[in-house]
C-alpha atoms as a PDB file:
ATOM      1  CA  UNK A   1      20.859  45.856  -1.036  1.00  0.00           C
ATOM      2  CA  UNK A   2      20.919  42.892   0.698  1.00  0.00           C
ATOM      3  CA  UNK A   3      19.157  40.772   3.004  1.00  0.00           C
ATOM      4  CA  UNK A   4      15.795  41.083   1.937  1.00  0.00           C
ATOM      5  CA  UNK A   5      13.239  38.391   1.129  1.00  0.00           C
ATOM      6  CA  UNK A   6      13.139  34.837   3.166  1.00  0.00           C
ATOM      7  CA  UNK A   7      16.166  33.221   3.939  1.00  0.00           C
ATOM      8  CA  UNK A   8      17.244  30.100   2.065  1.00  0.00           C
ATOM      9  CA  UNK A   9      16.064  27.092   4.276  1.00  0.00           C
ATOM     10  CA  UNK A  10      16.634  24.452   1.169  1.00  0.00           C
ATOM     11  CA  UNK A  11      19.881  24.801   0.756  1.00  0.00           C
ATOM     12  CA  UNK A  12      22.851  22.487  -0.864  1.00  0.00           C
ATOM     13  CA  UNK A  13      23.617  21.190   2.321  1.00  0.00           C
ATOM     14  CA  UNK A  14      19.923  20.662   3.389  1.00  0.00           C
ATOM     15  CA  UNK A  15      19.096  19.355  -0.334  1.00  0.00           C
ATOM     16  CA  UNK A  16      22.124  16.756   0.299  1.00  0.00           C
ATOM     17  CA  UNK A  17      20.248  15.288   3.185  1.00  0.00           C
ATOM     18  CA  UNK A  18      16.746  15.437   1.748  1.00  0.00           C
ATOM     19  CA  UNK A  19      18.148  13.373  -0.969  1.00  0.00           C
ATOM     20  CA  UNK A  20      19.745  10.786   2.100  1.00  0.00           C
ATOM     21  CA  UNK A  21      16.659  10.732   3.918  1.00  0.00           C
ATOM     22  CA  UNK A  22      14.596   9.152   0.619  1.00  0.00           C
ATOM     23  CA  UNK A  23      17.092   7.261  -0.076  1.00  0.00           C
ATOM     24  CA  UNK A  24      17.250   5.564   3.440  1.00  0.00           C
ATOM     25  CA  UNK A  25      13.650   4.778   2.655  1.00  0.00           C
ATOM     26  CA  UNK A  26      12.145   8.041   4.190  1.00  0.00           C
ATOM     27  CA  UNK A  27       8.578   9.138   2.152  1.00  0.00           C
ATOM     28  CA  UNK A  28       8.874  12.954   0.577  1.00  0.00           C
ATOM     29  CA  UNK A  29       6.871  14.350   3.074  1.00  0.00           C
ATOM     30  CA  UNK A  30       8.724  12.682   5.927  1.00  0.00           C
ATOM     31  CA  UNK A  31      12.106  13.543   4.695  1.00  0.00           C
ATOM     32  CA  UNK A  32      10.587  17.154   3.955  1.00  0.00           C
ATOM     33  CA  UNK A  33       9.026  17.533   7.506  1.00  0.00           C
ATOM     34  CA  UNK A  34      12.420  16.467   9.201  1.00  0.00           C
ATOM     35  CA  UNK A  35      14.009  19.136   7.590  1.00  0.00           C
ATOM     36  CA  UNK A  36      11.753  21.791   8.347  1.00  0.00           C
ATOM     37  CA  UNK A  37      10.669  22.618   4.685  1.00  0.00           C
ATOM     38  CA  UNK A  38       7.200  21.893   3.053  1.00  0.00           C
ATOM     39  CA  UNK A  39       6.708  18.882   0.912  1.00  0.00           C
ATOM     40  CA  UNK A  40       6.158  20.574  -2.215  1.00  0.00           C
ATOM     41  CA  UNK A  41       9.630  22.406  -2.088  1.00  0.00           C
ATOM     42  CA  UNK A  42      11.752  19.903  -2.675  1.00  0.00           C
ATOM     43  CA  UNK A  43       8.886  18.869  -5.838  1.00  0.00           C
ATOM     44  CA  UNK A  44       9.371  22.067  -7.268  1.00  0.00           C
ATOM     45  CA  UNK A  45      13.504  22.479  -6.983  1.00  0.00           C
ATOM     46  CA  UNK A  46      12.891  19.161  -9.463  1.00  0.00           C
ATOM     47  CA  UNK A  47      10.944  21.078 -11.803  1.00  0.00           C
ATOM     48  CA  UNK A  48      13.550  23.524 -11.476  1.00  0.00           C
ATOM     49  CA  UNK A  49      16.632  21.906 -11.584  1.00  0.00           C
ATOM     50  CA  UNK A  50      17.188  18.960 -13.612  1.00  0.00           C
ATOM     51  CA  UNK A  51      19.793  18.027 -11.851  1.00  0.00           C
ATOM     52  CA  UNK A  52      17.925  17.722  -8.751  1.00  0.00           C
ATOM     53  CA  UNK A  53      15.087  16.319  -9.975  1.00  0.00           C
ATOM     54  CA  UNK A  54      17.678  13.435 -11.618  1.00  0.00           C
ATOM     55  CA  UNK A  55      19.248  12.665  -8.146  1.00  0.00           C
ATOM     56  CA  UNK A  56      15.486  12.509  -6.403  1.00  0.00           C
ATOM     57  CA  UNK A  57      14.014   9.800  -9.054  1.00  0.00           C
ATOM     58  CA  UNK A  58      17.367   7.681  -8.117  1.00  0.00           C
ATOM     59  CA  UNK A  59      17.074   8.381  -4.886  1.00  0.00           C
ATOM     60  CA  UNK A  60      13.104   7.830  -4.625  1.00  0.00           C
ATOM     61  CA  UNK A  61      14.253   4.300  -6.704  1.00  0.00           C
ATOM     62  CA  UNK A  62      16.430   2.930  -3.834  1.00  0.00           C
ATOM     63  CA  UNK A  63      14.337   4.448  -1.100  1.00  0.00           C
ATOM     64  CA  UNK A  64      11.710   1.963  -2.626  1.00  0.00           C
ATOM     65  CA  UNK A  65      13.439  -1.170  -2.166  1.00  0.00           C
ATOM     66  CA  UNK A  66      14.397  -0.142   1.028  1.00  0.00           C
ATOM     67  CA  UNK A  67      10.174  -0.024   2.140  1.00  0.00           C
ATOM     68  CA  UNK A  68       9.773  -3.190   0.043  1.00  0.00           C
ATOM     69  CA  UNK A  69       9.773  -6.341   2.272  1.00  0.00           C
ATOM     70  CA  UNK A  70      11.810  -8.654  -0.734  1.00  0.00           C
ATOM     71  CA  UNK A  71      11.143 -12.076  -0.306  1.00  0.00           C
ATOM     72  CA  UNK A  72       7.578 -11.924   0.741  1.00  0.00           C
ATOM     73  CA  UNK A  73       4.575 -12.854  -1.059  1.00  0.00           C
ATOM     74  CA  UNK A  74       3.629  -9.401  -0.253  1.00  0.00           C
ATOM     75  CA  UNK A  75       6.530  -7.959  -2.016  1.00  0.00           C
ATOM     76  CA  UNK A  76       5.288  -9.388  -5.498  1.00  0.00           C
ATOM     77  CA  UNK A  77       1.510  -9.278  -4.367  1.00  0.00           C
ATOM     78  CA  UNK A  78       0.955  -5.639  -2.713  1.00  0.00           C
ATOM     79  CA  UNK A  79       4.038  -3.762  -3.381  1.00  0.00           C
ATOM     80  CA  UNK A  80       4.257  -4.808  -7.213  1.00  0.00           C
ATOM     81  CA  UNK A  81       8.147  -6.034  -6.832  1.00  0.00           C
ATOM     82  CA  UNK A  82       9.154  -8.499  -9.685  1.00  0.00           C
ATOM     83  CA  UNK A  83      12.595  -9.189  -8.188  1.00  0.00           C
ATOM     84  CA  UNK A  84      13.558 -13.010  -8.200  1.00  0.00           C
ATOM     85  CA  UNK A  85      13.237 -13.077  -4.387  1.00  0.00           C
ATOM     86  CA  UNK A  86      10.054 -11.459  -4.351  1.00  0.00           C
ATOM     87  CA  UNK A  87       9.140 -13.980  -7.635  1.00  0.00           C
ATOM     88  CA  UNK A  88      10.407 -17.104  -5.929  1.00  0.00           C
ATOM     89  CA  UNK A  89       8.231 -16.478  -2.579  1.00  0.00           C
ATOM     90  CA  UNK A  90       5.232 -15.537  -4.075  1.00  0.00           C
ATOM     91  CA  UNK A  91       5.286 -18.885  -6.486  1.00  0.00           C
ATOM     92  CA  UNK A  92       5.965 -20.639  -3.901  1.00  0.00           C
ATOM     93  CA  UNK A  93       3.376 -19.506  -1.825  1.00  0.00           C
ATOM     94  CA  UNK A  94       0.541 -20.472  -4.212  1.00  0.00           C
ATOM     95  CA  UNK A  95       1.902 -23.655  -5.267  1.00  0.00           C
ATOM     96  CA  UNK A  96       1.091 -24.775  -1.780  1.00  0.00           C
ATOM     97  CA  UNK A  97      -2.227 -23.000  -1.390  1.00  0.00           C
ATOM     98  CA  UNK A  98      -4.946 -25.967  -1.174  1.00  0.00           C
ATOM     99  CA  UNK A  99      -6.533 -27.475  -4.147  1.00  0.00           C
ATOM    100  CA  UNK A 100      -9.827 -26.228  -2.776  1.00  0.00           C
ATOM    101  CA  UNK A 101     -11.082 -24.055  -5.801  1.00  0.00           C
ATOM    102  CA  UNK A 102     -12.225 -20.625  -4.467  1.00  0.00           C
ATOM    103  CA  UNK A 103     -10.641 -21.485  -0.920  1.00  0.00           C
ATOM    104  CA  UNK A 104     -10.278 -17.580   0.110  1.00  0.00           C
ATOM    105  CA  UNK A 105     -14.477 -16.936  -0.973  1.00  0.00           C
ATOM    106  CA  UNK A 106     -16.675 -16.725   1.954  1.00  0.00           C
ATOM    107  CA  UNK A 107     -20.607 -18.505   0.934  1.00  0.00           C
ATOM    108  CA  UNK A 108     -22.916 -16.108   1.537  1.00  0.00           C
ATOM    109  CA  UNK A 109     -26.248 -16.692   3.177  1.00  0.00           C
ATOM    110  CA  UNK A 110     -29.448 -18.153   1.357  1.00  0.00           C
ATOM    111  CA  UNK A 111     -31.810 -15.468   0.046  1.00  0.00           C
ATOM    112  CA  UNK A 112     -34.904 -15.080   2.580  1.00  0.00           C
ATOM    113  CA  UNK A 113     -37.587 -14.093   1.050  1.00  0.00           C
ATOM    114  CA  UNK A 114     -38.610 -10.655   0.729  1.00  0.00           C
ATOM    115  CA  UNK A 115     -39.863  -9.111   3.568  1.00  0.00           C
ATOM    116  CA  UNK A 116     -39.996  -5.463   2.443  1.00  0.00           C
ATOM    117  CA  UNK A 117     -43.343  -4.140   1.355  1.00  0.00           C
ATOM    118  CA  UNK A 118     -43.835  -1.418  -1.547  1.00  0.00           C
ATOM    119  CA  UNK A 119     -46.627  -0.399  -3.567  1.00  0.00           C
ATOM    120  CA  UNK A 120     -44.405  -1.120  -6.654  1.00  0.00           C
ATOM    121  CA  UNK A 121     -44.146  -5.146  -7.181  1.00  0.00           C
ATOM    122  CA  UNK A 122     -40.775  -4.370  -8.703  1.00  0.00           C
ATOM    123  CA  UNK A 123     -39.137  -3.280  -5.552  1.00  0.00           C
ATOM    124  CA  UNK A 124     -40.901  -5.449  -3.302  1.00  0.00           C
ATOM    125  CA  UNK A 125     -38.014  -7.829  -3.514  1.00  0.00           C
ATOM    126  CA  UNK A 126     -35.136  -5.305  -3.732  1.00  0.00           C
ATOM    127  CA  UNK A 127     -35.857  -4.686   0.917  1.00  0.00           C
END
């Protein structure tokens, strides 16, 4: 008998473009979501299907470098990118931070005196 149970949504053709869409730089769930399937299905045709699951850590890879702004300090600093580009910018960037040492710390105030009143000397101080 045929026909019964859920119709195939994930197909080969639909799988095809998943695999575009993260490789354009689209997140799982994003690509997922466009396509009208949940974001754990494509997750679990890779546990499945080696295959698959092959193609989506290759296309995950480039889809990475795609979000990666390359040539930023932010590339080496946020995104983790050791790429000479990303390298290059971020060395550059700190050679011509100022001498000042601790430039980026912000002083904090004095200490007032405690104000705070306990019945346990200890904590009189903590406010």
């Amino acid at each position: 008998m045929t026909g019964r149970g859920r119709p195939v949504i994930f197909d080969e053709p639909a799988q095809t473009e998943f695999l575009r869409l993260v490789a354009a730089g689209a997140r799982i769930g994003e690509a997922a979501t466009k396509l009208g399937v949940g974001r754990r299905t494509p997750e679990q045709l890779a546990r499945r299907n080696p295959a698959f699951a092959r193609q989506l850590d290759a296309a995950r890879t480039v889809g990475r470098d795609h979000r990666i702004p390359h040539g930023t300090p932010g590339g080496y600093n946020n995104w983790g990118c050791r790429c000479r580009r990303c390298t290059a910018k971020a060395t550059r960037a700190r050679s011509n931070a100022p001498d000042r040492k601790h430039a980026d710390i912000h002083r904090l105030p004095a200490p007032q005196p405690a104000t705070a009143t306990s019945k346990f000397p200890v904590l009189a101080d903590v406010g």
